[in-house]
PDB file of N, CA and C in Angstrom:
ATOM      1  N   UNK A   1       0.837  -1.175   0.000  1.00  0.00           N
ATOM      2  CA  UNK A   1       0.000   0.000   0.000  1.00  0.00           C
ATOM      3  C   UNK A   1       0.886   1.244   0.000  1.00  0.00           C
ATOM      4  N   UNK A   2       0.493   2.189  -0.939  1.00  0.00           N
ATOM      5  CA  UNK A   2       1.226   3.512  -1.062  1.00  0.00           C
ATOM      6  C   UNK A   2       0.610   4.452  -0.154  1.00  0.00           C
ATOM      7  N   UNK A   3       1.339   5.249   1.014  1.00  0.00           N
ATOM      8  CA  UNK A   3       0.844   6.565   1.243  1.00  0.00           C
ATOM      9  C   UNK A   3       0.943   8.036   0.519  1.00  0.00           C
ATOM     10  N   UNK A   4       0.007   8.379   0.035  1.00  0.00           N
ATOM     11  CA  UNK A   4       0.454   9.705  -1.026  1.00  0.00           C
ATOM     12  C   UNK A   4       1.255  11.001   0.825  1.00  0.00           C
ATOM     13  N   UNK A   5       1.744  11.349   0.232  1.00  0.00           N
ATOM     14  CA  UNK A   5       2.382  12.325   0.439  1.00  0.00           C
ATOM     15  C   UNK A   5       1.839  13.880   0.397  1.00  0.00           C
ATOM     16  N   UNK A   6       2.301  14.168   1.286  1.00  0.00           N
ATOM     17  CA  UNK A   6       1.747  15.931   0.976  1.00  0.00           C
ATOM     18  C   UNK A   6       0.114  15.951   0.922  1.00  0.00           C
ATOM     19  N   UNK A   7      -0.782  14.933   1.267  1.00  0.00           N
ATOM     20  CA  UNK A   7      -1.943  14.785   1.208  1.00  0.00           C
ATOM     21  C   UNK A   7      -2.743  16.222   1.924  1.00  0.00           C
ATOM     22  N   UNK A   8      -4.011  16.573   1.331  1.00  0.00           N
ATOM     23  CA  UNK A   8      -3.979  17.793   2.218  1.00  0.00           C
ATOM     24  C   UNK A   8      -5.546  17.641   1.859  1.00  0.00           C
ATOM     25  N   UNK A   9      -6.250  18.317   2.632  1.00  0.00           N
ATOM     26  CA  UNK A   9      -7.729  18.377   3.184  1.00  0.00           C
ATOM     27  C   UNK A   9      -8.517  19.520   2.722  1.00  0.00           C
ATOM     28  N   UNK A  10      -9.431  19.135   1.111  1.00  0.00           N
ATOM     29  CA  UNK A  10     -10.034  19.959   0.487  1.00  0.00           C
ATOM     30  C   UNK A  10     -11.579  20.212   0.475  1.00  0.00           C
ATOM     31  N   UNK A  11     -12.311  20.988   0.310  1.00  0.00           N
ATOM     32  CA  UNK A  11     -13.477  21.292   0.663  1.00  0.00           C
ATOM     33  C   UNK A  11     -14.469  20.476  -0.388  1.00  0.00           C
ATOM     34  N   UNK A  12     -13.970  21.411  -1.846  1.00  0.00           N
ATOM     35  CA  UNK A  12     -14.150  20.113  -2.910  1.00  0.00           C
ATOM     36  C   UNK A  12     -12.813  21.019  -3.426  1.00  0.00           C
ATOM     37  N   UNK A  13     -12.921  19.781  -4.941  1.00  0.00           N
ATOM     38  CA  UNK A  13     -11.738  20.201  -6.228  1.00  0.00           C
ATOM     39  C   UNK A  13     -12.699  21.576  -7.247  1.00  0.00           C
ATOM     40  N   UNK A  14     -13.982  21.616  -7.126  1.00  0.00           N
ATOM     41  CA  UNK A  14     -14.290  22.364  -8.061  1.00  0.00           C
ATOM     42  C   UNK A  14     -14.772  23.858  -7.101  1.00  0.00           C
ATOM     43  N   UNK A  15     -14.335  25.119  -7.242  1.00  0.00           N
ATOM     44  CA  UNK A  15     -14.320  26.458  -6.592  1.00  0.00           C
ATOM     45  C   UNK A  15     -15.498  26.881  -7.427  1.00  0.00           C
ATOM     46  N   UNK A  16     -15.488  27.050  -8.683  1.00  0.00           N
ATOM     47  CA  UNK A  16     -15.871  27.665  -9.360  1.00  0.00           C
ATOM     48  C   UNK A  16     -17.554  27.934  -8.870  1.00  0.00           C
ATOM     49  N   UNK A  17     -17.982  29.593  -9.147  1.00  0.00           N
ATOM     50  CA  UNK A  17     -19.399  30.348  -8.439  1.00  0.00           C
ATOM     51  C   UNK A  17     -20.292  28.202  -8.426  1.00  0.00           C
ATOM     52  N   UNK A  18     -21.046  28.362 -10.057  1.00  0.00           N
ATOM     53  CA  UNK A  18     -21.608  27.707 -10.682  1.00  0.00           C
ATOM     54  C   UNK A  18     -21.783  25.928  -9.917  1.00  0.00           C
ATOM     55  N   UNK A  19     -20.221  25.692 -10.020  1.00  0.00           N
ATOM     56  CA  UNK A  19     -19.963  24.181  -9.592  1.00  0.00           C
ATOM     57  C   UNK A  19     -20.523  24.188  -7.636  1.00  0.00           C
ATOM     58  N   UNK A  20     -20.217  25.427  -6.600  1.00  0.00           N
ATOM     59  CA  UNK A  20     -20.226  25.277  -5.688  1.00  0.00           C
ATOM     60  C   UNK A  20     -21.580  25.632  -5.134  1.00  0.00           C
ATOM     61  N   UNK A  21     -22.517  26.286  -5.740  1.00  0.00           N
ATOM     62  CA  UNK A  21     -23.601  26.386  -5.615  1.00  0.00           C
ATOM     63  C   UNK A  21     -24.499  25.135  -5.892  1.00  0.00           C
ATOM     64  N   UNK A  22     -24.009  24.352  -7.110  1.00  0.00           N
ATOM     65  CA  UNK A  22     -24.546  23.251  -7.325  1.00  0.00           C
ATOM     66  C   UNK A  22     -24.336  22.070  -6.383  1.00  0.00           C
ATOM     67  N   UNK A  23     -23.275  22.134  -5.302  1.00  0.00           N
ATOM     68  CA  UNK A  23     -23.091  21.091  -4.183  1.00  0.00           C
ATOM     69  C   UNK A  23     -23.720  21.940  -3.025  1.00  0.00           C
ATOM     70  N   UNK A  24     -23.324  23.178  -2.559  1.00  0.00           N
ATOM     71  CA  UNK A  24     -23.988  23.330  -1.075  1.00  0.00           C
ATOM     72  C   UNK A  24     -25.287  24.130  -1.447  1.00  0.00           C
ATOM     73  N   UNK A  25     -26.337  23.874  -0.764  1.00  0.00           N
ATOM     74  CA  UNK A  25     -27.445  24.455  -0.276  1.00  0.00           C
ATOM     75  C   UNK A  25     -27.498  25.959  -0.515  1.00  0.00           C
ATOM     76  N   UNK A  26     -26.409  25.882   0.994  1.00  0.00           N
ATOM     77  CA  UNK A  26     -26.447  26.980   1.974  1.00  0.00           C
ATOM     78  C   UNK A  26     -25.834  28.310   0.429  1.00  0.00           C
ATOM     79  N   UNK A  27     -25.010  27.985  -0.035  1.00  0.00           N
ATOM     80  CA  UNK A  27     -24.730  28.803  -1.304  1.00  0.00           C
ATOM     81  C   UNK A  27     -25.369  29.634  -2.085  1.00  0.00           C
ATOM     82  N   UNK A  28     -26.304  28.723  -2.428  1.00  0.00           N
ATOM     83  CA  UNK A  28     -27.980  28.612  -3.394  1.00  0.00           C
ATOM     84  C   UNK A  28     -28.787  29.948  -2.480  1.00  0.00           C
ATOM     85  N   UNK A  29     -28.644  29.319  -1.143  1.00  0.00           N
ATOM     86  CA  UNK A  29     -29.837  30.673  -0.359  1.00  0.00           C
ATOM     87  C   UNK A  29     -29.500  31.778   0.197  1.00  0.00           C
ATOM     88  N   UNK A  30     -27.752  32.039  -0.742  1.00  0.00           N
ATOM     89  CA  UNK A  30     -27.343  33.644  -0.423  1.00  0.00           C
ATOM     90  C   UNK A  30     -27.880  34.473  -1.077  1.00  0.00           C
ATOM     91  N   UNK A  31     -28.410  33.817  -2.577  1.00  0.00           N
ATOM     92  CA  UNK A  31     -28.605  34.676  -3.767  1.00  0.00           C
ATOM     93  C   UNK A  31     -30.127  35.584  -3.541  1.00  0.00           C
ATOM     94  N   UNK A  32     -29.949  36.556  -3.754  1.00  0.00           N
ATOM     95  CA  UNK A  32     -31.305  37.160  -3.626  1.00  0.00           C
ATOM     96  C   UNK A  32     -32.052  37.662  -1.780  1.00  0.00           C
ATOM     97  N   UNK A  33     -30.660  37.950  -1.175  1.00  0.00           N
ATOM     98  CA  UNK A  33     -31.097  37.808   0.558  1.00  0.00           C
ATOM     99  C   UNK A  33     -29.997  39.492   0.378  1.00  0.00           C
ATOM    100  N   UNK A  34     -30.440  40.440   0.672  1.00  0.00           N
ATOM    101  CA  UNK A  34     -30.373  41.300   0.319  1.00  0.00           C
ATOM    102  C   UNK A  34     -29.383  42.166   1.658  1.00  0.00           C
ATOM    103  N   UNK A  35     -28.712  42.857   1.363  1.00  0.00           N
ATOM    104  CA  UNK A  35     -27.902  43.703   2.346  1.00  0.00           C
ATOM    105  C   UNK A  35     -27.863  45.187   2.335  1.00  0.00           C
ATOM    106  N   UNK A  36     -27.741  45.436   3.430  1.00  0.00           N
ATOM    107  CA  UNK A  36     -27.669  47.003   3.486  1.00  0.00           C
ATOM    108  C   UNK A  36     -27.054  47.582   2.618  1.00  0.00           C
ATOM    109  N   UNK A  37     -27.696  48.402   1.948  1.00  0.00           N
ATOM    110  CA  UNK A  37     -26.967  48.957   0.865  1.00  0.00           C
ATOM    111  C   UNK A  37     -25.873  50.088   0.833  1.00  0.00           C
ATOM    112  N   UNK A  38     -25.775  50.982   2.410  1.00  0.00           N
ATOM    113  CA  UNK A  38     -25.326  51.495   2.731  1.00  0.00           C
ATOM    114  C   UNK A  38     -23.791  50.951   3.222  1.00  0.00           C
ATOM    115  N   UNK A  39     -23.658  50.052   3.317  1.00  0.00           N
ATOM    116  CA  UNK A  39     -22.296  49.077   3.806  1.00  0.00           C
ATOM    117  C   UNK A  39     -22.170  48.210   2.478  1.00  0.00           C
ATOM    118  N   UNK A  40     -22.516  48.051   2.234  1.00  0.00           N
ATOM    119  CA  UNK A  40     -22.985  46.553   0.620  1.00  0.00           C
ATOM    120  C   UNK A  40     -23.745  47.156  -0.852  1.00  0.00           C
ATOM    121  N   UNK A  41     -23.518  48.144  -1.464  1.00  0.00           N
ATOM    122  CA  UNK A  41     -23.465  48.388  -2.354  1.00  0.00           C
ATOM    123  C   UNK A  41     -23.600  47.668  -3.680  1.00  0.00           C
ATOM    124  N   UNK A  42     -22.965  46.353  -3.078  1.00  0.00           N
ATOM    125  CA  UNK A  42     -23.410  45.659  -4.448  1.00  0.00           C
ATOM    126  C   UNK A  42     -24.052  45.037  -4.622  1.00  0.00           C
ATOM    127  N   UNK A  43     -25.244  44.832  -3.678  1.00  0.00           N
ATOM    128  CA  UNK A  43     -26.339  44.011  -3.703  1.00  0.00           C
ATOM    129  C   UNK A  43     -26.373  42.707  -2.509  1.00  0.00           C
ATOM    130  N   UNK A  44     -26.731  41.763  -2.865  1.00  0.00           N
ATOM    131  CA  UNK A  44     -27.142  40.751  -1.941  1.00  0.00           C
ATOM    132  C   UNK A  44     -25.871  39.836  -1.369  1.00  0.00           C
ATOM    133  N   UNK A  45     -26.286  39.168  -0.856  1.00  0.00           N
ATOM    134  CA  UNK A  45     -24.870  38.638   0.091  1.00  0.00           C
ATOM    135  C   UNK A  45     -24.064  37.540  -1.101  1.00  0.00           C
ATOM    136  N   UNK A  46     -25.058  36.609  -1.999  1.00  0.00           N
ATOM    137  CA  UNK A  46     -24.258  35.949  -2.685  1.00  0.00           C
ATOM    138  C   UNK A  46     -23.220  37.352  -3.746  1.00  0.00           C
ATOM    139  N   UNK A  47     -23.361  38.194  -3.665  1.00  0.00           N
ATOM    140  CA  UNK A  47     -22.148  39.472  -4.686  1.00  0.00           C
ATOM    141  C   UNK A  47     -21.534  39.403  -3.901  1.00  0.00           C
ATOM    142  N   UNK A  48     -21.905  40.032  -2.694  1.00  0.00           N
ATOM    143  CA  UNK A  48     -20.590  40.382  -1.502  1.00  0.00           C
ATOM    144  C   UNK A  48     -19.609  39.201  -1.328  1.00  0.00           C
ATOM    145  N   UNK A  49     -20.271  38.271  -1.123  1.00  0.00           N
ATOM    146  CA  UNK A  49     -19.309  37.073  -0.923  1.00  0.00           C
ATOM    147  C   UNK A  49     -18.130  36.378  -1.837  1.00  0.00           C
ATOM    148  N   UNK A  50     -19.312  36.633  -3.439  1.00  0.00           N
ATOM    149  CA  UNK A  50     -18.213  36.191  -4.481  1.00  0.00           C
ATOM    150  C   UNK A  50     -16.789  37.251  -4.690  1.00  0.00           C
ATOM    151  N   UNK A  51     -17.608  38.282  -4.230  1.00  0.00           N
ATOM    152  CA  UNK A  51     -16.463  39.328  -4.529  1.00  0.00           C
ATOM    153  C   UNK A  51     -15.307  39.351  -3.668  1.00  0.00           C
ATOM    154  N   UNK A  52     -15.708  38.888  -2.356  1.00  0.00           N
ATOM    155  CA  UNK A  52     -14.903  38.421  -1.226  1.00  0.00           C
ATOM    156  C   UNK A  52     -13.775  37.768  -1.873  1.00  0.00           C
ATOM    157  N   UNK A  53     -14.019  36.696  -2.400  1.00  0.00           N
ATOM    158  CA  UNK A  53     -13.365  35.781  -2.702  1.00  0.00           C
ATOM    159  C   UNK A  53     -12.718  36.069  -3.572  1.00  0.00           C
ATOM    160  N   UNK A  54     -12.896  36.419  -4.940  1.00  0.00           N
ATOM    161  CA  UNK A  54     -12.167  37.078  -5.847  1.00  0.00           C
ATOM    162  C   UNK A  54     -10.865  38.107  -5.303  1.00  0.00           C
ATOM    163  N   UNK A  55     -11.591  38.962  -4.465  1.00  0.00           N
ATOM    164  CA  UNK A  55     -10.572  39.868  -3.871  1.00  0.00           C
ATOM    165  C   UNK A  55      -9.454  39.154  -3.483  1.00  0.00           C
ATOM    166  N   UNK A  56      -9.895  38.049  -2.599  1.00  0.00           N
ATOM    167  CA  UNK A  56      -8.614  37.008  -1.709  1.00  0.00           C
ATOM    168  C   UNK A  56      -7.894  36.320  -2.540  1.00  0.00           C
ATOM    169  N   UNK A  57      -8.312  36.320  -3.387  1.00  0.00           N
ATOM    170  CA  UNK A  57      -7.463  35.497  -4.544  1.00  0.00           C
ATOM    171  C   UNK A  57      -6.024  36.344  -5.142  1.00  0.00           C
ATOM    172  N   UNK A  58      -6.769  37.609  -5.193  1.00  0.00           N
ATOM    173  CA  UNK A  58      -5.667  38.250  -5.771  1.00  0.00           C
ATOM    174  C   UNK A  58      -4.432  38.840  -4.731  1.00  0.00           C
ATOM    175  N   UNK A  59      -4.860  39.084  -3.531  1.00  0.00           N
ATOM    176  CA  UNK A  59      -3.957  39.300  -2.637  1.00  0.00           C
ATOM    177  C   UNK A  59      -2.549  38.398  -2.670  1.00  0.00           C
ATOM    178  N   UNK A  60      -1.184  39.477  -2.493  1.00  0.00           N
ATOM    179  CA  UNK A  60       0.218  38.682  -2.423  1.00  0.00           C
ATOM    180  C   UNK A  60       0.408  37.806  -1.572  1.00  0.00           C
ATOM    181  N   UNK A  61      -0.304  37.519  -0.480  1.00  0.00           N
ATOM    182  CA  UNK A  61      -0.714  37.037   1.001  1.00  0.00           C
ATOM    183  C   UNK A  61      -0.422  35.637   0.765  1.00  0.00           C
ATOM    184  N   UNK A  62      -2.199  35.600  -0.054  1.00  0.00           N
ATOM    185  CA  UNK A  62      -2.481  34.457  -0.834  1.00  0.00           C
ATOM    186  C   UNK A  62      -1.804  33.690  -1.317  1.00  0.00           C
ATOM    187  N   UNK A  63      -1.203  34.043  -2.236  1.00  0.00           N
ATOM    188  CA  UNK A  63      -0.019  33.244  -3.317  1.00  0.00           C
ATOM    189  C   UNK A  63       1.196  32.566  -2.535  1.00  0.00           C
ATOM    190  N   UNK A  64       1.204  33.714  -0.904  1.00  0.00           N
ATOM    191  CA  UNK A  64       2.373  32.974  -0.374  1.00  0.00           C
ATOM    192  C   UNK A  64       1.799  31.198   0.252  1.00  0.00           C
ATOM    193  N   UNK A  65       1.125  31.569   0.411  1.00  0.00           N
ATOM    194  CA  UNK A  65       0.342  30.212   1.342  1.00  0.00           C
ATOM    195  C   UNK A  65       0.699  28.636   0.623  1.00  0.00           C
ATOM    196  N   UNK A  66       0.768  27.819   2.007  1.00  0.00           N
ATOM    197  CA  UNK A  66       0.471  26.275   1.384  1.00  0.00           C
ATOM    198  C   UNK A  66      -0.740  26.157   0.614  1.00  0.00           C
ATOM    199  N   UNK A  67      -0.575  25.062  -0.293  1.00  0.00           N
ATOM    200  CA  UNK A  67      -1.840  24.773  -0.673  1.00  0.00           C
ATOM    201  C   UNK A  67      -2.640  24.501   0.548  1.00  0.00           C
ATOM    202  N   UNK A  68      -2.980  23.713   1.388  1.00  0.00           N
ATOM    203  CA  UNK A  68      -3.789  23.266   2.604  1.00  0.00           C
ATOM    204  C   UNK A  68      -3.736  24.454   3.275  1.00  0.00           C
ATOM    205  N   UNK A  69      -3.149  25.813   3.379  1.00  0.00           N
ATOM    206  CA  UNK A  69      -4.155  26.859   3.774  1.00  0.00           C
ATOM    207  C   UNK A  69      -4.265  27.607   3.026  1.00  0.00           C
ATOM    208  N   UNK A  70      -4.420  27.981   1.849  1.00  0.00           N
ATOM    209  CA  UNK A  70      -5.028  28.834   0.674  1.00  0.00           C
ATOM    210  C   UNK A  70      -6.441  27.906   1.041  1.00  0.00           C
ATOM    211  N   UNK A  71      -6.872  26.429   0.749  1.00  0.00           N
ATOM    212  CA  UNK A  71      -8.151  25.673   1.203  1.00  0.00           C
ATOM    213  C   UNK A  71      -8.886  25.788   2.331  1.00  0.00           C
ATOM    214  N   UNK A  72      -7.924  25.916   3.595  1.00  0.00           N
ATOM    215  CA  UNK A  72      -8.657  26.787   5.077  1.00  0.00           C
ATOM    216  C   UNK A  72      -8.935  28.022   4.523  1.00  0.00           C
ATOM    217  N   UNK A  73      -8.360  29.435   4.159  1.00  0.00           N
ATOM    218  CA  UNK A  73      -8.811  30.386   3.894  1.00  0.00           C
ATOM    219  C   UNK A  73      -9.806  30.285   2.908  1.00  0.00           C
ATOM    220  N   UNK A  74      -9.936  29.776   2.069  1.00  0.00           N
ATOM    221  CA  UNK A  74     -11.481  29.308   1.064  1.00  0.00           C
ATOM    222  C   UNK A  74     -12.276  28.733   1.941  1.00  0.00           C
ATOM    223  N   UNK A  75     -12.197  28.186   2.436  1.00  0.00           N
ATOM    224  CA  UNK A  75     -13.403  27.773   3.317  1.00  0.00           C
ATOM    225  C   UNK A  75     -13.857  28.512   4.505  1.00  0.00           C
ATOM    226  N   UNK A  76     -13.252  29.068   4.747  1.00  0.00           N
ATOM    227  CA  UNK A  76     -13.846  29.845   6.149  1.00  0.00           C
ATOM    228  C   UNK A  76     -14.175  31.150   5.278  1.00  0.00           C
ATOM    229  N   UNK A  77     -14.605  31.536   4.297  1.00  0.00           N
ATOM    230  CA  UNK A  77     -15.127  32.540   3.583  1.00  0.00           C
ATOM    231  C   UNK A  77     -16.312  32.057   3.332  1.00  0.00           C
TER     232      UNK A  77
END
């Protein structure tokens, strides 16, 4: 029996808006749940959130990270 190596603990393999809405629920019932517009400007919590994420992506922060916490920081978003 082989142990893989470097094994690391993912939420899923697919991030993408489309693919992750189609596995969690909870995803599905951000869309259209609406936020103060005065703090949130861009509409409902599923924008705020994607945009969240997008933002974190691009940060130098980011790029420094292990893979297995670039995946903690995706998930706790």
């Amino acid at each position: 029996m082989k142990i893989k190596k470097n094994m690391i603990w993912t939420l899923t393999d697919k991030k993408d808006r489309n693919s992750l809405e189609l596995q969690f629920e909870w995803l599905r019932d951000m869309n259209g749940i609406p936020q103060d517009l005065f703090h949130h400007a861009e509409g409902d919590v599923a924008i705020h959130t994607w945009r969240v994420i997008e933002e974190l992506q691009k940060l130098p922060g980011y790029f420094a990270l292990t893979e297995q916490d670039k995946e903690k920081q995706f998930s706790l978003l």
